[in-house]
C-alpha atoms as a PDB file:
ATOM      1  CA  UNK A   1       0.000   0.000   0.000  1.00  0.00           C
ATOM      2  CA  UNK A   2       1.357   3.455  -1.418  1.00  0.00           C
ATOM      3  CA  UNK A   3       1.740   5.979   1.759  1.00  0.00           C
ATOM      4  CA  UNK A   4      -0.635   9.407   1.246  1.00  0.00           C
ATOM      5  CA  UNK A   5       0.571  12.597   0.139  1.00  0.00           C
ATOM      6  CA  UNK A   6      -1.272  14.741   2.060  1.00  0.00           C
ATOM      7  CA  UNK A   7      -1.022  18.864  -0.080  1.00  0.00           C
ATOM      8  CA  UNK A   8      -1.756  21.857   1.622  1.00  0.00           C
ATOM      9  CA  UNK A   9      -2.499  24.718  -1.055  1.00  0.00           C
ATOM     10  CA  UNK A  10      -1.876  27.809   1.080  1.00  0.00           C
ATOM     11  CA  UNK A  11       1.884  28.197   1.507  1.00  0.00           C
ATOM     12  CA  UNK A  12       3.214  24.778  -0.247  1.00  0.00           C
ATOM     13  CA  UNK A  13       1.319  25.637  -3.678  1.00  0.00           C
ATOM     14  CA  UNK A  14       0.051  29.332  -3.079  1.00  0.00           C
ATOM     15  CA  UNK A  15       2.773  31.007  -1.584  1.00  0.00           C
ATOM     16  CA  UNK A  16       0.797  33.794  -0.229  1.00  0.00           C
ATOM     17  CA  UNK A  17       3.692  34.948   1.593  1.00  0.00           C
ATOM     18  CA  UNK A  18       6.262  35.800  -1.656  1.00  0.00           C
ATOM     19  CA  UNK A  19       7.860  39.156  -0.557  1.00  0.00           C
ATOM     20  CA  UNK A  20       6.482  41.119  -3.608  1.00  0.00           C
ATOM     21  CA  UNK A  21       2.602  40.028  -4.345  1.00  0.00           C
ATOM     22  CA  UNK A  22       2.566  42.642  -6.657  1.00  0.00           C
ATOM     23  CA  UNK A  23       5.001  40.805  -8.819  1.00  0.00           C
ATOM     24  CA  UNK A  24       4.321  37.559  -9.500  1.00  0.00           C
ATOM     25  CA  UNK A  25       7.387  35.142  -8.637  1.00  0.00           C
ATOM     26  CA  UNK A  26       9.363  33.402 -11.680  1.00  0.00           C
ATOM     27  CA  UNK A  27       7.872  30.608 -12.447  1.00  0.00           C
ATOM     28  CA  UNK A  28       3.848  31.502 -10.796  1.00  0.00           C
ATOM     29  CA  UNK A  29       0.940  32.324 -12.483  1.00  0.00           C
ATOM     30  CA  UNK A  30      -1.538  34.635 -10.858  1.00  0.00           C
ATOM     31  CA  UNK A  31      -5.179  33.603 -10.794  1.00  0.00           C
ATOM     32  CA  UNK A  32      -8.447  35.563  -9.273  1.00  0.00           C
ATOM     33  CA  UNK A  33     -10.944  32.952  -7.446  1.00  0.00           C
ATOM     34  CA  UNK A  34     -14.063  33.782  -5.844  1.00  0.00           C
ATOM     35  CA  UNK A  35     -13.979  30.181  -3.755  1.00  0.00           C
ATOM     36  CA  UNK A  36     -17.058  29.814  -1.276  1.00  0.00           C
ATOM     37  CA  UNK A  37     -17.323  32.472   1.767  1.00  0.00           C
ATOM     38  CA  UNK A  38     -14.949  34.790  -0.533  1.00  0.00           C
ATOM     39  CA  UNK A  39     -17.977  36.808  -2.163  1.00  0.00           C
ATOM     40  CA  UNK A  40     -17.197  41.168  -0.926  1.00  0.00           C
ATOM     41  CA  UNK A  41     -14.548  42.661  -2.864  1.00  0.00           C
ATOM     42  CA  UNK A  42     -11.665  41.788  -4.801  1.00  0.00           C
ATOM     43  CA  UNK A  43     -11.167  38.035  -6.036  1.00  0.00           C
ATOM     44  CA  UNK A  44      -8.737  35.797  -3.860  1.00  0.00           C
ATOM     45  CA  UNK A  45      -5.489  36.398  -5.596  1.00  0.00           C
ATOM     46  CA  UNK A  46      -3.678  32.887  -5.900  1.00  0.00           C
ATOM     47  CA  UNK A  47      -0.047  32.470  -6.943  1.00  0.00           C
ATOM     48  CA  UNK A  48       0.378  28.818  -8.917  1.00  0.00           C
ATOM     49  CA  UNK A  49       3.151  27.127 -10.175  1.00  0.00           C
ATOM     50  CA  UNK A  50       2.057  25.207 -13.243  1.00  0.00           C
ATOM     51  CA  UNK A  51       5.184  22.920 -12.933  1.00  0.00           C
ATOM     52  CA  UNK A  52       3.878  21.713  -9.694  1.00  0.00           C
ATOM     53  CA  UNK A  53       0.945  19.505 -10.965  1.00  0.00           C
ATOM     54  CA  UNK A  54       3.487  17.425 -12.683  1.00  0.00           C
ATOM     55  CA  UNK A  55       5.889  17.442  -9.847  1.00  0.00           C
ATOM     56  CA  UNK A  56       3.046  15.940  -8.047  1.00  0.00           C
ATOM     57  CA  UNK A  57       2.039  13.911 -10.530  1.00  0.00           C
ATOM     58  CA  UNK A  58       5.409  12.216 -10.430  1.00  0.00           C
ATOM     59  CA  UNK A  59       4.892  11.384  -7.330  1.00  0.00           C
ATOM     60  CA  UNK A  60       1.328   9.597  -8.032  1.00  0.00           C
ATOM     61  CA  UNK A  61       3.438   6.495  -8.524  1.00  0.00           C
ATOM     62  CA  UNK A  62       4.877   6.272  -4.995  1.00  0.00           C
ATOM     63  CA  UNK A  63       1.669   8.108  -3.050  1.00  0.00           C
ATOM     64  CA  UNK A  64      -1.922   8.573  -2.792  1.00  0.00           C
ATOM     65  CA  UNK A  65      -2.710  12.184  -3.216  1.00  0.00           C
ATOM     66  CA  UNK A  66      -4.898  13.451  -0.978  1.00  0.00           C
ATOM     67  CA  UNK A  67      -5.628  17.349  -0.077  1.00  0.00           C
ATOM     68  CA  UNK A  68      -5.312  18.493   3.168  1.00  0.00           C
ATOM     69  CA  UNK A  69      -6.145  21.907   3.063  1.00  0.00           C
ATOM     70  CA  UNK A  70      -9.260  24.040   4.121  1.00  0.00           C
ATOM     71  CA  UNK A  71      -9.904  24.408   0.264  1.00  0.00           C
ATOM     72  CA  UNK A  72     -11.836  20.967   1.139  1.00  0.00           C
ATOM     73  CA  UNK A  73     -13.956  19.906  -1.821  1.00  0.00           C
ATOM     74  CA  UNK A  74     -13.225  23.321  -3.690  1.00  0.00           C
ATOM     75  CA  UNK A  75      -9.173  22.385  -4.236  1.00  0.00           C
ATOM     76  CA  UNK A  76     -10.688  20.276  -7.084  1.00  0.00           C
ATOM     77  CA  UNK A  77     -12.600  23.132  -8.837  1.00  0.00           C
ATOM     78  CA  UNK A  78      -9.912  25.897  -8.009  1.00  0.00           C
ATOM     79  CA  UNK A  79      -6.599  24.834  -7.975  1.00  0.00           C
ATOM     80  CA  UNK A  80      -6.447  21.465  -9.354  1.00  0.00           C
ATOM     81  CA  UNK A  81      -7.257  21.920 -12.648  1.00  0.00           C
ATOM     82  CA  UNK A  82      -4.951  25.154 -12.740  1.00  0.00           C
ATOM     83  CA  UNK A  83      -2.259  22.389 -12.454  1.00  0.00           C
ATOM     84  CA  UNK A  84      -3.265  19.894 -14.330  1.00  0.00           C
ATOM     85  CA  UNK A  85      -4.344  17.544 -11.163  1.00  0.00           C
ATOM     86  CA  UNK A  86      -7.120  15.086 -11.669  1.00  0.00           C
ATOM     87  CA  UNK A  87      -9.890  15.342  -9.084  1.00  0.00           C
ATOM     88  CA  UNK A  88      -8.517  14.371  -5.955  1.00  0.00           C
ATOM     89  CA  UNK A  89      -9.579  12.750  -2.509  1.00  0.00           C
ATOM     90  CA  UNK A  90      -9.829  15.970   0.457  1.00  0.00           C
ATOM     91  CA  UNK A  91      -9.743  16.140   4.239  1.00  0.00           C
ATOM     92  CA  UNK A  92     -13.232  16.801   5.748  1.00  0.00           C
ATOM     93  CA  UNK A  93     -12.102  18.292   8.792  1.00  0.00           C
ATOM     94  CA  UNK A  94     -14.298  18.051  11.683  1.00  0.00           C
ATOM     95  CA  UNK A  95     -13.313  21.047  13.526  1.00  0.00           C
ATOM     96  CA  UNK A  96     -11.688  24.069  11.416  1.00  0.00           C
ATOM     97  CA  UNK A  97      -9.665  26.345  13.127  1.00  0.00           C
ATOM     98  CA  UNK A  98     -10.649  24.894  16.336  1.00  0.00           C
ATOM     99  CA  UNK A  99      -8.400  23.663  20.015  1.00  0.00           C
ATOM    100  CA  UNK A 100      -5.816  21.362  19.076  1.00  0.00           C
ATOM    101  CA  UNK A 101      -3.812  19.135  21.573  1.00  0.00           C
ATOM    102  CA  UNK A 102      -0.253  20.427  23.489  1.00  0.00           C
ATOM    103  CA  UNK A 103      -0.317  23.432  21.238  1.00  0.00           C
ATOM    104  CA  UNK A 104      -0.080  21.592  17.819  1.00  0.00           C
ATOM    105  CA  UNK A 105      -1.272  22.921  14.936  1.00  0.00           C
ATOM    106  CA  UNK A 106      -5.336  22.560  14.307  1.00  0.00           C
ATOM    107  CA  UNK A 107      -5.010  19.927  11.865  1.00  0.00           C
ATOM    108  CA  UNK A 108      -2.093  17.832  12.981  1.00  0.00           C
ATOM    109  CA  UNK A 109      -4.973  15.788  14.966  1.00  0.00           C
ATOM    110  CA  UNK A 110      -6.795  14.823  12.139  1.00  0.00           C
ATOM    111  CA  UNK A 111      -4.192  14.344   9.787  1.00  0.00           C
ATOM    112  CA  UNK A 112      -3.358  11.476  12.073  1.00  0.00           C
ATOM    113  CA  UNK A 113      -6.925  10.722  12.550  1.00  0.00           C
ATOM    114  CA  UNK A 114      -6.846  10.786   8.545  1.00  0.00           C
ATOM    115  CA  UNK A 115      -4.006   8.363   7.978  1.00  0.00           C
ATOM    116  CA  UNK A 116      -5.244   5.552  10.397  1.00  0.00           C
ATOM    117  CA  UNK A 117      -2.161   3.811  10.168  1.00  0.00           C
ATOM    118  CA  UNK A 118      -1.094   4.506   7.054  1.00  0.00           C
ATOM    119  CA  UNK A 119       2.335   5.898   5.940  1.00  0.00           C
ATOM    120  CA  UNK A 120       1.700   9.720   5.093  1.00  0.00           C
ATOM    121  CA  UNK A 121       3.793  12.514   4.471  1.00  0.00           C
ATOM    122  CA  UNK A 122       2.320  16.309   4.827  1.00  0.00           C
ATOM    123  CA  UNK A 123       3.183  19.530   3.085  1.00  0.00           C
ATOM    124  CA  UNK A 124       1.852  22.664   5.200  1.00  0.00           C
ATOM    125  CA  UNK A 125       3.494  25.809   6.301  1.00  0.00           C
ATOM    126  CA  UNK A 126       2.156  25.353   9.657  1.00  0.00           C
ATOM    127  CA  UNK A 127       3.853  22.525  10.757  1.00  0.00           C
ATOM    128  CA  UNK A 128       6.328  23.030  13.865  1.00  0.00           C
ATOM    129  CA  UNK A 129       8.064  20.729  16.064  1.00  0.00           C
ATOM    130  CA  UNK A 130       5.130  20.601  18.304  1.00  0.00           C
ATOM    131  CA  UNK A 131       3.401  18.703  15.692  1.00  0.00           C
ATOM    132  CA  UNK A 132       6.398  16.563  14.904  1.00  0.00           C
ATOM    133  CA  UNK A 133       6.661  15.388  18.763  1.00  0.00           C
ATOM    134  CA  UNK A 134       2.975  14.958  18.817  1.00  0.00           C
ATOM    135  CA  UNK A 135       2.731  12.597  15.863  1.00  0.00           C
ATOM    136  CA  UNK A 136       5.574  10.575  16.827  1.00  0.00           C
ATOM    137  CA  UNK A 137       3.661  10.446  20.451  1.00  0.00           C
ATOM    138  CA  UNK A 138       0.210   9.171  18.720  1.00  0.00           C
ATOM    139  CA  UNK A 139       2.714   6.106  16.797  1.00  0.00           C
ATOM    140  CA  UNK A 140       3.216   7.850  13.542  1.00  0.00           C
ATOM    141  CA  UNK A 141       6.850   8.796  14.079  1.00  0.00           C
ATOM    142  CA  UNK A 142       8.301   6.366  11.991  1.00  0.00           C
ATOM    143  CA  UNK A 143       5.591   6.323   9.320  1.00  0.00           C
ATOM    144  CA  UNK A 144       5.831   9.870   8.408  1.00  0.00           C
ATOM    145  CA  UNK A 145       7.007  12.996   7.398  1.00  0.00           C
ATOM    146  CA  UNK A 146       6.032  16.423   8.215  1.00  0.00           C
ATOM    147  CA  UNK A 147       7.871  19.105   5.483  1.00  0.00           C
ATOM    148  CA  UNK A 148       7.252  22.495   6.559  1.00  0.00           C
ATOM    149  CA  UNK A 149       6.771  23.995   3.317  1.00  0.00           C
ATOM    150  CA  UNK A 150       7.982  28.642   3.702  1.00  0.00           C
ATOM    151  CA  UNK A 151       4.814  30.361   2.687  1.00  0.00           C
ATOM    152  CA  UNK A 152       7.176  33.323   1.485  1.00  0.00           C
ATOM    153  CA  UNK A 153       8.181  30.455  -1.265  1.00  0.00           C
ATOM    154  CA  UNK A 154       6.406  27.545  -2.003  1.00  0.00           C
ATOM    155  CA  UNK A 155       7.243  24.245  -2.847  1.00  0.00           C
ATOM    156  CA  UNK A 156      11.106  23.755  -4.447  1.00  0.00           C
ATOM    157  CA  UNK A 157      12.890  21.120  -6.505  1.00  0.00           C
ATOM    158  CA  UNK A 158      14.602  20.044  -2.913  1.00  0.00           C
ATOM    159  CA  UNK A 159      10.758  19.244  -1.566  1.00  0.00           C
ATOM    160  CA  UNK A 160       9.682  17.085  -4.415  1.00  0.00           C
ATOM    161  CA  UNK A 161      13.399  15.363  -4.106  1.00  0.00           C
ATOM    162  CA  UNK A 162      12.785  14.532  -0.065  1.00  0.00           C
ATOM    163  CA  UNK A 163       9.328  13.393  -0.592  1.00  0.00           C
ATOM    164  CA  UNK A 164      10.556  10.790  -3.506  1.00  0.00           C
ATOM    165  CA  UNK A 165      13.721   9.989  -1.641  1.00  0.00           C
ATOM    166  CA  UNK A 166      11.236   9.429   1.530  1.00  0.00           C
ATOM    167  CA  UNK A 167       8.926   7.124  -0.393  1.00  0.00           C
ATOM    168  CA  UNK A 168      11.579   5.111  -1.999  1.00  0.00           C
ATOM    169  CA  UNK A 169      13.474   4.691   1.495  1.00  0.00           C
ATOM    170  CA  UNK A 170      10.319   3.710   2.913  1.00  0.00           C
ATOM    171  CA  UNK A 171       9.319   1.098   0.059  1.00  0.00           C
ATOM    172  CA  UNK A 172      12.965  -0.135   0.375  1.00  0.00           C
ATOM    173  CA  UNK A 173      12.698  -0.984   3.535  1.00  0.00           C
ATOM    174  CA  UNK A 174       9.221  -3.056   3.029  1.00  0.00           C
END
Protein backbone atom coordinates (compact mmCIF):
# COMPACT_ATOMS: atom_id res chain seq x y z
CA UNK A 1 0.00 0.00 0.00
CA UNK A 2 1.36 3.46 -1.42
CA UNK A 3 1.74 5.98 1.76
CA UNK A 4 -0.64 9.41 1.25
CA UNK A 5 0.57 12.60 0.14
CA UNK A 6 -1.27 14.74 2.06
CA UNK A 7 -1.02 18.86 -0.08
CA UNK A 8 -1.76 21.86 1.62
CA UNK A 9 -2.50 24.72 -1.05
CA UNK A 10 -1.88 27.81 1.08
CA UNK A 11 1.88 28.20 1.51
CA UNK A 12 3.21 24.78 -0.25
CA UNK A 13 1.32 25.64 -3.68
CA UNK A 14 0.05 29.33 -3.08
CA UNK A 15 2.77 31.01 -1.58
CA UNK A 16 0.80 33.79 -0.23
CA UNK A 17 3.69 34.95 1.59
CA UNK A 18 6.26 35.80 -1.66
CA UNK A 19 7.86 39.16 -0.56
CA UNK A 20 6.48 41.12 -3.61
CA UNK A 21 2.60 40.03 -4.34
CA UNK A 22 2.57 42.64 -6.66
CA UNK A 23 5.00 40.80 -8.82
CA UNK A 24 4.32 37.56 -9.50
CA UNK A 25 7.39 35.14 -8.64
CA UNK A 26 9.36 33.40 -11.68
CA UNK A 27 7.87 30.61 -12.45
CA UNK A 28 3.85 31.50 -10.80
CA UNK A 29 0.94 32.32 -12.48
CA UNK A 30 -1.54 34.64 -10.86
CA UNK A 31 -5.18 33.60 -10.79
CA UNK A 32 -8.45 35.56 -9.27
CA UNK A 33 -10.94 32.95 -7.45
CA UNK A 34 -14.06 33.78 -5.84
CA UNK A 35 -13.98 30.18 -3.76
CA UNK A 36 -17.06 29.81 -1.28
CA UNK A 37 -17.32 32.47 1.77
CA UNK A 38 -14.95 34.79 -0.53
CA UNK A 39 -17.98 36.81 -2.16
CA UNK A 40 -17.20 41.17 -0.93
CA UNK A 41 -14.55 42.66 -2.86
CA UNK A 42 -11.66 41.79 -4.80
CA UNK A 43 -11.17 38.03 -6.04
CA UNK A 44 -8.74 35.80 -3.86
CA UNK A 45 -5.49 36.40 -5.60
CA UNK A 46 -3.68 32.89 -5.90
CA UNK A 47 -0.05 32.47 -6.94
CA UNK A 48 0.38 28.82 -8.92
CA UNK A 49 3.15 27.13 -10.18
CA UNK A 50 2.06 25.21 -13.24
CA UNK A 51 5.18 22.92 -12.93
CA UNK A 52 3.88 21.71 -9.69
CA UNK A 53 0.94 19.51 -10.96
CA UNK A 54 3.49 17.43 -12.68
CA UNK A 55 5.89 17.44 -9.85
CA UNK A 56 3.05 15.94 -8.05
CA UNK A 57 2.04 13.91 -10.53
CA UNK A 58 5.41 12.22 -10.43
CA UNK A 59 4.89 11.38 -7.33
CA UNK A 60 1.33 9.60 -8.03
CA UNK A 61 3.44 6.50 -8.52
CA UNK A 62 4.88 6.27 -4.99
CA UNK A 63 1.67 8.11 -3.05
CA UNK A 64 -1.92 8.57 -2.79
CA UNK A 65 -2.71 12.18 -3.22
CA UNK A 66 -4.90 13.45 -0.98
CA UNK A 67 -5.63 17.35 -0.08
CA UNK A 68 -5.31 18.49 3.17
CA UNK A 69 -6.15 21.91 3.06
CA UNK A 70 -9.26 24.04 4.12
CA UNK A 71 -9.90 24.41 0.26
CA UNK A 72 -11.84 20.97 1.14
CA UNK A 73 -13.96 19.91 -1.82
CA UNK A 74 -13.23 23.32 -3.69
CA UNK A 75 -9.17 22.38 -4.24
CA UNK A 76 -10.69 20.28 -7.08
CA UNK A 77 -12.60 23.13 -8.84
CA UNK A 78 -9.91 25.90 -8.01
CA UNK A 79 -6.60 24.83 -7.98
CA UNK A 80 -6.45 21.46 -9.35
CA UNK A 81 -7.26 21.92 -12.65
CA UNK A 82 -4.95 25.15 -12.74
CA UNK A 83 -2.26 22.39 -12.45
CA UNK A 84 -3.27 19.89 -14.33
CA UNK A 85 -4.34 17.54 -11.16
CA UNK A 86 -7.12 15.09 -11.67
CA UNK A 87 -9.89 15.34 -9.08
CA UNK A 88 -8.52 14.37 -5.95
CA UNK A 89 -9.58 12.75 -2.51
CA UNK A 90 -9.83 15.97 0.46
CA UNK A 91 -9.74 16.14 4.24
CA UNK A 92 -13.23 16.80 5.75
CA UNK A 93 -12.10 18.29 8.79
CA UNK A 94 -14.30 18.05 11.68
CA UNK A 95 -13.31 21.05 13.53
CA UNK A 96 -11.69 24.07 11.42
CA UNK A 97 -9.66 26.35 13.13
CA UNK A 98 -10.65 24.89 16.34
CA UNK A 99 -8.40 23.66 20.02
CA UNK A 100 -5.82 21.36 19.08
CA UNK A 101 -3.81 19.14 21.57
CA UNK A 102 -0.25 20.43 23.49
CA UNK A 103 -0.32 23.43 21.24
CA UNK A 104 -0.08 21.59 17.82
CA UNK A 105 -1.27 22.92 14.94
CA UNK A 106 -5.34 22.56 14.31
CA UNK A 107 -5.01 19.93 11.86
CA UNK A 108 -2.09 17.83 12.98
CA UNK A 109 -4.97 15.79 14.97
CA UNK A 110 -6.80 14.82 12.14
CA UNK A 111 -4.19 14.34 9.79
CA UNK A 112 -3.36 11.48 12.07
CA UNK A 113 -6.92 10.72 12.55
CA UNK A 114 -6.85 10.79 8.55
CA UNK A 115 -4.01 8.36 7.98
CA UNK A 116 -5.24 5.55 10.40
CA UNK A 117 -2.16 3.81 10.17
CA UNK A 118 -1.09 4.51 7.05
CA UNK A 119 2.34 5.90 5.94
CA UNK A 120 1.70 9.72 5.09
CA UNK A 121 3.79 12.51 4.47
CA UNK A 122 2.32 16.31 4.83
CA UNK A 123 3.18 19.53 3.08
CA UNK A 124 1.85 22.66 5.20
CA UNK A 125 3.49 25.81 6.30
CA UNK A 126 2.16 25.35 9.66
CA UNK A 127 3.85 22.52 10.76
CA UNK A 128 6.33 23.03 13.86
CA UNK A 129 8.06 20.73 16.06
CA UNK A 130 5.13 20.60 18.30
CA UNK A 131 3.40 18.70 15.69
CA UNK A 132 6.40 16.56 14.90
CA UNK A 133 6.66 15.39 18.76
CA UNK A 134 2.97 14.96 18.82
CA UNK A 135 2.73 12.60 15.86
CA UNK A 136 5.57 10.57 16.83
CA UNK A 137 3.66 10.45 20.45
CA UNK A 138 0.21 9.17 18.72
CA UNK A 139 2.71 6.11 16.80
CA UNK A 140 3.22 7.85 13.54
CA UNK A 141 6.85 8.80 14.08
CA UNK A 142 8.30 6.37 11.99
CA UNK A 143 5.59 6.32 9.32
CA UNK A 144 5.83 9.87 8.41
CA UNK A 145 7.01 13.00 7.40
CA UNK A 146 6.03 16.42 8.21
CA UNK A 147 7.87 19.11 5.48
CA UNK A 148 7.25 22.49 6.56
CA UNK A 149 6.77 24.00 3.32
CA UNK A 150 7.98 28.64 3.70
CA UNK A 151 4.81 30.36 2.69
CA UNK A 152 7.18 33.32 1.49
CA UNK A 153 8.18 30.45 -1.26
CA UNK A 154 6.41 27.55 -2.00
CA UNK A 155 7.24 24.24 -2.85
CA UNK A 156 11.11 23.75 -4.45
CA UNK A 157 12.89 21.12 -6.50
CA UNK A 158 14.60 20.04 -2.91
CA UNK A 159 10.76 19.24 -1.57
CA UNK A 160 9.68 17.09 -4.41
CA UNK A 161 13.40 15.36 -4.11
CA UNK A 162 12.79 14.53 -0.06
CA UNK A 163 9.33 13.39 -0.59
CA UNK A 164 10.56 10.79 -3.51
CA UNK A 165 13.72 9.99 -1.64
CA UNK A 166 11.24 9.43 1.53
CA UNK A 167 8.93 7.12 -0.39
CA UNK A 168 11.58 5.11 -2.00
CA UNK A 169 13.47 4.69 1.50
CA UNK A 170 10.32 3.71 2.91
CA UNK A 171 9.32 1.10 0.06
CA UNK A 172 12.97 -0.13 0.37
CA UNK A 173 12.70 -0.98 3.54
CA UNK A 174 9.22 -3.06 3.03
Amino acid sequence: MKPLLLIDIDGPLNPYAAPSRRRTPEGYTRHHMRPTGWTDGMPLPVLLNPGHGGELLSLAGRYDLIWATTWKDEANEWIGPRLGLPPLPYIDWPDMHGAAPAGTYWKTQYVVEYAAGRPFAWIDDEITELDRAWVAEHGADRESLLLRIDPGIGLERADFDALAAWADARGAAC
